[in-house]
Protein backbone atom coordinates (compact mmCIF):
# COMPACT_ATOMS: atom_id res chain seq x y z
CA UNK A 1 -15.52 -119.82 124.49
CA UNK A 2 -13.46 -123.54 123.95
CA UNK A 3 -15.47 -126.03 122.86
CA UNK A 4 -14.80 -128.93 125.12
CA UNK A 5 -13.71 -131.91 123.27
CA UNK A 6 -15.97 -134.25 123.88
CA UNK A 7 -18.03 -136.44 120.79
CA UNK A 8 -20.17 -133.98 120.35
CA UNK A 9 -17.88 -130.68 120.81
CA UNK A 10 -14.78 -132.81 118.26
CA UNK A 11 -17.96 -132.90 115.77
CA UNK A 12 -18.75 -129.36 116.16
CA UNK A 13 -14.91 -128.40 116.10
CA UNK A 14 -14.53 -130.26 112.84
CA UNK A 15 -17.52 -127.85 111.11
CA UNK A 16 -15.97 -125.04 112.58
CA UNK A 17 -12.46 -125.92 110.67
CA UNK A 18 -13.65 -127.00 107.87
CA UNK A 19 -15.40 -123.80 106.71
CA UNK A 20 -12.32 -122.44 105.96
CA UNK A 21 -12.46 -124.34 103.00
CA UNK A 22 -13.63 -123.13 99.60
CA UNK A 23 -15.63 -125.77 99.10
CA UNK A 24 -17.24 -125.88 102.51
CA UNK A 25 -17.32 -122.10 102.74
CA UNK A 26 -19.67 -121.85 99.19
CA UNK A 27 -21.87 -124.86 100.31
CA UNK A 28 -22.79 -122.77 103.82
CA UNK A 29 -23.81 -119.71 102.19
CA UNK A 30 -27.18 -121.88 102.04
CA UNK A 31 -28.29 -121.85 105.25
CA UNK A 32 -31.15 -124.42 106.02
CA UNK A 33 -33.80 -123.38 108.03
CA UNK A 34 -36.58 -125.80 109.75
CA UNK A 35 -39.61 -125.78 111.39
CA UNK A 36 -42.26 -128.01 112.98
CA UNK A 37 -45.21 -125.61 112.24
CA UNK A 38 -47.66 -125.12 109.26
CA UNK A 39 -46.46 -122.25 107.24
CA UNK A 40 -50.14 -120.51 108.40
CA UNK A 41 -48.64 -119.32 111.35
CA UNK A 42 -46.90 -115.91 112.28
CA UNK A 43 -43.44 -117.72 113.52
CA UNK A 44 -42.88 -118.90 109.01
CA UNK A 45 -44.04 -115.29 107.57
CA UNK A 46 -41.09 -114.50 110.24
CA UNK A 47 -38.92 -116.87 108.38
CA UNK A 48 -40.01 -115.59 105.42
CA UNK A 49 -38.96 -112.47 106.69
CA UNK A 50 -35.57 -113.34 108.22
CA UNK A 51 -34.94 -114.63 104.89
CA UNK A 52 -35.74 -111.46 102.53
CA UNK A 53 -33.81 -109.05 105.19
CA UNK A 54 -31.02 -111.36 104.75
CA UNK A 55 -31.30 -111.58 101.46
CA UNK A 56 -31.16 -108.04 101.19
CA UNK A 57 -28.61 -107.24 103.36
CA UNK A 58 -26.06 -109.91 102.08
CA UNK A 59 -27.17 -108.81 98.15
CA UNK A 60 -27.81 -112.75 97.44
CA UNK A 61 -24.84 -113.88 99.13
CA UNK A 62 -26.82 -115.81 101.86
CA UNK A 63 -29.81 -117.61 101.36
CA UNK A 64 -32.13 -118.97 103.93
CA UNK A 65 -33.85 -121.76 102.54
CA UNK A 66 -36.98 -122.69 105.01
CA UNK A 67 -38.31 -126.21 105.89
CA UNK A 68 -41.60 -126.06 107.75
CA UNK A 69 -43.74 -128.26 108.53
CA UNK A 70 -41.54 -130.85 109.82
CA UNK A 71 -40.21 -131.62 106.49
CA UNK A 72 -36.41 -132.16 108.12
CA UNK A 73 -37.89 -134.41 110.48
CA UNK A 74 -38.90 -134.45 113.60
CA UNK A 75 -37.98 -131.97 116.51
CA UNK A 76 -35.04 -133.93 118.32
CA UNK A 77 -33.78 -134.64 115.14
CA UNK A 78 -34.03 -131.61 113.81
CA UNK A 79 -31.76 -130.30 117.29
CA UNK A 80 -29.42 -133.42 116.73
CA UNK A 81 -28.55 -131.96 113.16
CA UNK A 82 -28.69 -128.48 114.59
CA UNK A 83 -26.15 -129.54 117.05
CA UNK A 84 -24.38 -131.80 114.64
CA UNK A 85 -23.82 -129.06 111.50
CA UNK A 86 -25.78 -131.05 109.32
CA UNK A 87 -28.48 -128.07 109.32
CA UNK A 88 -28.06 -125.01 109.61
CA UNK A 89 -30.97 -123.43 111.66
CA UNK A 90 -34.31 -124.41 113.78
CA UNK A 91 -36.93 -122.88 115.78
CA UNK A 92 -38.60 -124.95 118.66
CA UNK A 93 -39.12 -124.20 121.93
CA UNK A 94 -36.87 -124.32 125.53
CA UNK A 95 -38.65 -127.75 126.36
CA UNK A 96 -37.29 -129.68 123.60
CA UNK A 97 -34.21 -127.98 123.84
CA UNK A 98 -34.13 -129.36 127.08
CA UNK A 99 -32.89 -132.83 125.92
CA UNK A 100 -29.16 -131.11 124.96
CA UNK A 101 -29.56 -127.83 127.16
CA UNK A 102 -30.54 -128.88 130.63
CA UNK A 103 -30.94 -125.35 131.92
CA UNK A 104 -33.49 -124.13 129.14
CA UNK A 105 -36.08 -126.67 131.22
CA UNK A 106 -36.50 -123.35 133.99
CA UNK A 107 -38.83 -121.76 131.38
CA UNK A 108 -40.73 -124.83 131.28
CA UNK A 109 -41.25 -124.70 134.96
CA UNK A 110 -44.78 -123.95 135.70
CA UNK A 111 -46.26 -120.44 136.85
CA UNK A 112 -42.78 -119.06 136.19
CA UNK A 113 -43.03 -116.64 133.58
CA UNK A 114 -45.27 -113.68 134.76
CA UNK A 115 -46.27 -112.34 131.09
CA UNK A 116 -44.98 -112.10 127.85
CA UNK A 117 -43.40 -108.31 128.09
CA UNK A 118 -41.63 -109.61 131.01
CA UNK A 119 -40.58 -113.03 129.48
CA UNK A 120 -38.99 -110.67 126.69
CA UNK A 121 -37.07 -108.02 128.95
CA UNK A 122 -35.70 -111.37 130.52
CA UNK A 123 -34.77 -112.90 126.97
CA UNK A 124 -33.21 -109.73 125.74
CA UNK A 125 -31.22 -108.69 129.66
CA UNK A 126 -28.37 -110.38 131.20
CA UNK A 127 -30.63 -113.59 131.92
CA UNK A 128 -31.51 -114.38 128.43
CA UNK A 129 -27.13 -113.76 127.60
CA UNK A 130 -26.54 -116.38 130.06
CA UNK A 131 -29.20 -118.90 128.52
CA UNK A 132 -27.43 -118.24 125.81
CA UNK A 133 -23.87 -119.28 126.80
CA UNK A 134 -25.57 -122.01 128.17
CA UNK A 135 -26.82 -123.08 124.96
CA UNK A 136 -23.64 -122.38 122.99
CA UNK A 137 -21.74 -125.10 125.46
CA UNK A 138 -23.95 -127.31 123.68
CA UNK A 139 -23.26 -126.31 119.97
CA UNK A 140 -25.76 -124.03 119.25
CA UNK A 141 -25.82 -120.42 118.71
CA UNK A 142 -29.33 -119.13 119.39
CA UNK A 143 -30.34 -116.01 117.39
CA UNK A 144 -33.50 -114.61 118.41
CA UNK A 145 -36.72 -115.39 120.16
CA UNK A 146 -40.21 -115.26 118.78
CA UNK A 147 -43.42 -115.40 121.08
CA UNK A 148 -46.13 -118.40 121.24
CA UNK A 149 -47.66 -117.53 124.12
CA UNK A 150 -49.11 -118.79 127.24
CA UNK A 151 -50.04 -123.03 127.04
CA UNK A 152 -53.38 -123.89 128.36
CA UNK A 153 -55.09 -127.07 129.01
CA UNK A 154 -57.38 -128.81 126.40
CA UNK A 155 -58.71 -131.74 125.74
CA UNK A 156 -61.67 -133.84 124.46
CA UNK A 157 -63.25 -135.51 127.66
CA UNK A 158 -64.35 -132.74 129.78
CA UNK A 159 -63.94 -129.45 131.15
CA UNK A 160 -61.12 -128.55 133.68
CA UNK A 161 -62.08 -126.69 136.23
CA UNK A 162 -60.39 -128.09 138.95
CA UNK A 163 -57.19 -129.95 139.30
CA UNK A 164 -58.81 -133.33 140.67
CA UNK A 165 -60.79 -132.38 136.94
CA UNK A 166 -57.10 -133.63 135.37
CA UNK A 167 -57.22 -136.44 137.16
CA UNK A 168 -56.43 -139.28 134.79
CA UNK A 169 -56.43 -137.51 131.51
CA UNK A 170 -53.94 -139.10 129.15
CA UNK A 171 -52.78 -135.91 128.44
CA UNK A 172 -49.62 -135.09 125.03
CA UNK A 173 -46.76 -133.48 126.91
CA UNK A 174 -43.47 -132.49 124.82
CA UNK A 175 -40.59 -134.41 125.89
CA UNK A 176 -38.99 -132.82 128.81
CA UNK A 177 -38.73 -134.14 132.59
CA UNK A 178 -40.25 -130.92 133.96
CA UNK A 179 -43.56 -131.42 131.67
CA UNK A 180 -44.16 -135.13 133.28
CA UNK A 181 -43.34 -133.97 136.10
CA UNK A 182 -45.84 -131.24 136.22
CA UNK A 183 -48.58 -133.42 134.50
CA UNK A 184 -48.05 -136.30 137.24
CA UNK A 185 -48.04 -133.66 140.21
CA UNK A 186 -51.56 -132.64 138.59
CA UNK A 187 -53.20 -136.06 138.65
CA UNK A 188 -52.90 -136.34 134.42
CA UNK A 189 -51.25 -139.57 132.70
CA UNK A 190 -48.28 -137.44 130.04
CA UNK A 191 -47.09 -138.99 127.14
CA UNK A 192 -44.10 -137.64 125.55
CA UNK A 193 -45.20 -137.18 121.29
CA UNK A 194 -43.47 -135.21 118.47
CA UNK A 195 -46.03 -132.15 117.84
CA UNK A 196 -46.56 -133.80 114.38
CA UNK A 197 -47.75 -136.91 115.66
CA UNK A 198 -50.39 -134.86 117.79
CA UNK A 199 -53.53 -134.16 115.61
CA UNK A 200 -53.66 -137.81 114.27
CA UNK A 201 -53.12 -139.12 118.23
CA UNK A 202 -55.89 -136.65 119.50
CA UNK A 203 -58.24 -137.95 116.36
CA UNK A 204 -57.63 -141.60 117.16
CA UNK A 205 -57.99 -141.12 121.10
CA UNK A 206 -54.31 -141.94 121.73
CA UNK A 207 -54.26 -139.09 124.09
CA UNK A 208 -57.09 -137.15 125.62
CA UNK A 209 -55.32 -133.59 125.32
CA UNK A 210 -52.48 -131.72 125.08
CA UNK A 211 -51.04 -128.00 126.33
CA UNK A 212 -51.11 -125.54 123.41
CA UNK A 213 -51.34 -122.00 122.91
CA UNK A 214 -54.93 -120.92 121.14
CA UNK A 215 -52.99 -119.69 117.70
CA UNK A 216 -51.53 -123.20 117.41
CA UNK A 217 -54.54 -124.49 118.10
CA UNK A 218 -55.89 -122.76 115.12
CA UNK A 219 -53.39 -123.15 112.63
CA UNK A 220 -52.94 -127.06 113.36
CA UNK A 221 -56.93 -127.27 112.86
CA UNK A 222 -57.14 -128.89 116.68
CA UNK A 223 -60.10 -127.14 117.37
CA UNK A 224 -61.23 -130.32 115.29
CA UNK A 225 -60.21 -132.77 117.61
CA UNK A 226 -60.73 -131.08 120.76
CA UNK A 227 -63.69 -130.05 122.89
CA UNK A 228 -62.62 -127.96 126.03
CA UNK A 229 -59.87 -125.70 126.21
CA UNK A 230 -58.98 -123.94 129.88
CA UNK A 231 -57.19 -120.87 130.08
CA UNK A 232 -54.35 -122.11 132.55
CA UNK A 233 -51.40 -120.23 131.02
CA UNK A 234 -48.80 -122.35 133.32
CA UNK A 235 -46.42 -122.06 130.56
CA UNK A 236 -45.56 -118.72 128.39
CA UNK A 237 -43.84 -120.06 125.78
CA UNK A 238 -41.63 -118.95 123.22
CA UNK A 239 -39.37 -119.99 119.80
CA UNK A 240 -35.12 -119.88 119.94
CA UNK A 241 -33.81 -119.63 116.89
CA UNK A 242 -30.63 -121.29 116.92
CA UNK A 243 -28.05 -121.89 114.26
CA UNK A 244 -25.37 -124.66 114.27
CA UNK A 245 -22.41 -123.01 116.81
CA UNK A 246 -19.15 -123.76 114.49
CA UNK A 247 -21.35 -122.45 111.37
CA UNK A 248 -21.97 -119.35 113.43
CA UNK A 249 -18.51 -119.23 114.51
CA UNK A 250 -17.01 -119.39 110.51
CA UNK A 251 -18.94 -116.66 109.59
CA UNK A 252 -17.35 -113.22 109.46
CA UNK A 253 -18.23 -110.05 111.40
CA UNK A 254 -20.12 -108.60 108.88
CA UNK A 255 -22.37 -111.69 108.25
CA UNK A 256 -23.10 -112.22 111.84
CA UNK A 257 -23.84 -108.73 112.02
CA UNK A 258 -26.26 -109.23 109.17
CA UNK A 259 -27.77 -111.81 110.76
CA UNK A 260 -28.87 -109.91 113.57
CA UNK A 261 -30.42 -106.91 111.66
CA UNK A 262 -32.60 -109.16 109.65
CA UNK A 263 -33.48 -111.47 113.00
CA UNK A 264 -34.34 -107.98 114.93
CA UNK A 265 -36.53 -107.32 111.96
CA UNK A 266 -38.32 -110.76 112.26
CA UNK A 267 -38.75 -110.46 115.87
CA UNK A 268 -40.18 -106.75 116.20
CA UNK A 269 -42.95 -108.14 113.89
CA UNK A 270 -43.59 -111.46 115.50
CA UNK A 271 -44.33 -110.36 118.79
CA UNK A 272 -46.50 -107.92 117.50
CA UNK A 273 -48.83 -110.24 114.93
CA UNK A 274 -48.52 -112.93 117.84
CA UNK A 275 -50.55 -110.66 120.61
CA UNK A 276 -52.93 -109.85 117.37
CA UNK A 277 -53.16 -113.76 116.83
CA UNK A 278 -53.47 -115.14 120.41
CA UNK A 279 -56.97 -112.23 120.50
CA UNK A 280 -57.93 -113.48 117.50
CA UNK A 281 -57.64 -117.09 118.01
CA UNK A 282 -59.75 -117.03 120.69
CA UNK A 283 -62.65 -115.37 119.58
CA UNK A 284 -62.18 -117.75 116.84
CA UNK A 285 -62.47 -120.24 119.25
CA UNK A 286 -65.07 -119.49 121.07
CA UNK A 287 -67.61 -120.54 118.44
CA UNK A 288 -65.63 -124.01 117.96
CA UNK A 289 -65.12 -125.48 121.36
CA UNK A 290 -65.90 -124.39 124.97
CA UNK A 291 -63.31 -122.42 126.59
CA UNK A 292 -62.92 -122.19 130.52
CA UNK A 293 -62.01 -118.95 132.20
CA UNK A 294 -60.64 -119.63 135.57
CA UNK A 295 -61.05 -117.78 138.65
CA UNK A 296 -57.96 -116.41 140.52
CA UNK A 297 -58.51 -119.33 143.15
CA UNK A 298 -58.78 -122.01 140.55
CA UNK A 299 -56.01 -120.74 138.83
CA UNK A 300 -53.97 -120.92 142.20
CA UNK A 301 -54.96 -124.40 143.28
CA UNK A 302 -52.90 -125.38 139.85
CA UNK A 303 -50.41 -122.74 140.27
CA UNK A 304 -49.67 -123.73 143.93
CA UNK A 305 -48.91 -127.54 142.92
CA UNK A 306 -47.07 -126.39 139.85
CA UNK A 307 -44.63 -124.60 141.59
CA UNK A 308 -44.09 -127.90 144.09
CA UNK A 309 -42.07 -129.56 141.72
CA UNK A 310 -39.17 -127.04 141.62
CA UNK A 311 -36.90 -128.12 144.11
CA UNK A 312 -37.01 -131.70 142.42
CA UNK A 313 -34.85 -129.79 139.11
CA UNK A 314 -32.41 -128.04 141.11
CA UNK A 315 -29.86 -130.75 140.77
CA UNK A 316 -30.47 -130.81 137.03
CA UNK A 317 -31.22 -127.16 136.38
CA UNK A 318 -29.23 -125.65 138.98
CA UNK A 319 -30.90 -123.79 142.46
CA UNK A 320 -28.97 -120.84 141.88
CA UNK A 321 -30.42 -120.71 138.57
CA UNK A 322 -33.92 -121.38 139.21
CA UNK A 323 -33.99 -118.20 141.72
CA UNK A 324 -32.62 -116.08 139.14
CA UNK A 325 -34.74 -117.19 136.88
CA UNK A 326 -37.79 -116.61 139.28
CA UNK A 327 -36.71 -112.96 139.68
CA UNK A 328 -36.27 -112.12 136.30
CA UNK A 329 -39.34 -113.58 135.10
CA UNK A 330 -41.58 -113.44 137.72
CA UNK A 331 -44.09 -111.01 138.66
CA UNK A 332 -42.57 -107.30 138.97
């Protein structure tokens, strides 16, 4: 696929022709991988993973050297270096890529994604190949997925029941148009923070809650800060793994090949110790903060108003796109 040759694509052209360089070439056989989450969780033993199969396979030759916690900064700029070849590798998830990918905003849309076995026979068909070309247009060559989960509602002022119980909630969204425009269509007040800002913002009252899945919950110690959690799951979300495109593009047959064996590996064990972690996080839970099982007409009522908003992205995310994505995703 031609870049095209805008600021961003000359930038990513440059990388691409420089590798051929000795120098260059040596340097990127360090490949640096970041993360925004605490190395607790099952998405860094997958690093960890990624990085001894591809140790293994490429006998030392390329070394994954993981950042979590943030410690490359924050998420957008963590994409902008992505994008930019000044890192190698990142995990976050479709929302944020949102900001350089306009199309990975359809997962984000609410009460789209019927389950998680069906969000991954869509990621791994013909509709996750064309998210993908999608994202390489935008410099970056995404190599696997791993599973968070479904997002439910929590906060620290009172249970949610209802949706008029959302009502005026200052609630932490990730930055994305289709999150404040879901939160707004629900009667909450969203403000846009970097997932490391959120504990501190929740503990100072900044915000009254966020959307997280019950594993994050656990390993970012929210429970702590948080009273009510309601089992909503408008969002299933996931990880991309995505490397720098023109990095991608230098590397030989072989190493891209290698790549993918030791991501596979990753992945096959992710999704696995993430169903184990979501079960366990919430009987974890349950004995920290209240937790809200909806019935199928509560769960409706915010289903029904979640699902307004879509024709509002069709300009941005495409109509065509947004059906496709409804079919694949949806309920069998």
């Amino acid at each position: 696929m031609t870049l095209s040759l805008n600021r961003r694509g000359f930038v990513a052209l440059a990388g691409a022709t420089t590798l051929a360089s000795p120098a260059i070439a040596q340097r990127a056989r360090a490949l640096r991988f970041g993360s925004p989450m605490p190395t607790s969780t099952s998405y860094h033993k997958a690093m960890e993973i990624f990085a001894e199969e591809m140790g293994k396979l490429s006998g030392g030759k390329l070394k994954i050297e993981l950042y979590p916690n943030a410690q490359l900064g924050g998420l957008k700029d963590m994409l902008t270096s992505v994008q930019l070849g000044t890192q190698s590798m990142l995990i976050t998830v479709p929302a944020w890529y949102s900001s350089f990918v306009k199309q990975m905003d359809v997962f984000t849309l609410p009460f789209i994604i019927a389950s998680p076995p069906r969000l991954r026979t869509a990621l791994e068909g013909p509709f996750g190949a064309k998210m993908e070309g999608y994202a390489r247009d935008s410099g970056f060559q995404i190599i696997g997925y791993w599973l968070t989960g479904p997002r439910h509602m929590l906060n620290n002022v009172h249970p949610i029941k209802t949706v008029a119980d959302m009502n005026g909630l200052k609630m932490r969204i990730i930055s994305s148009q289709v999150y404040m425009a879901a939160f707004r269509a629900l009667g909450a007040n969203p403000a846009a923070l970097d997932y490391a800002e959120l504990y501190l913002a929740l503990q100072q009252k900044t915000v009254d809650g966020m959307d997280l899945g019950l594993p994050d919950v656990i390993s970012g110690k929210h429970y702590e800060v948080i009273k009510y959690a309601t089992l909503t799951s408008h969002v299933i979300d996931f990880f991309a793994a995505s490397m720098n495109k023109a990095l991608y593009d230098g590397l030989t047959a072989e190493e891209k090949a290698m790549i993918a064996q030791a991501m596979k590996t990753a992945t096959d064990w992710q999704w696995k110790q993430q169903y184990d972690d979501i079960a366990a996080a919430e009987d974890k839970l349950k004995n920290q903060i209240e937790i809200i099982h909806l019935t199928d007409a509560q769960r409706e009522e915010f289903a029904k108003l979640g699902r307004a908003i879509y024709p509002q992205f069709e300009a941005t995310i495409g109509k065509d796109l947004i059906a496709e994505a409804t079919k694949a995703l949806g309920a069998a």
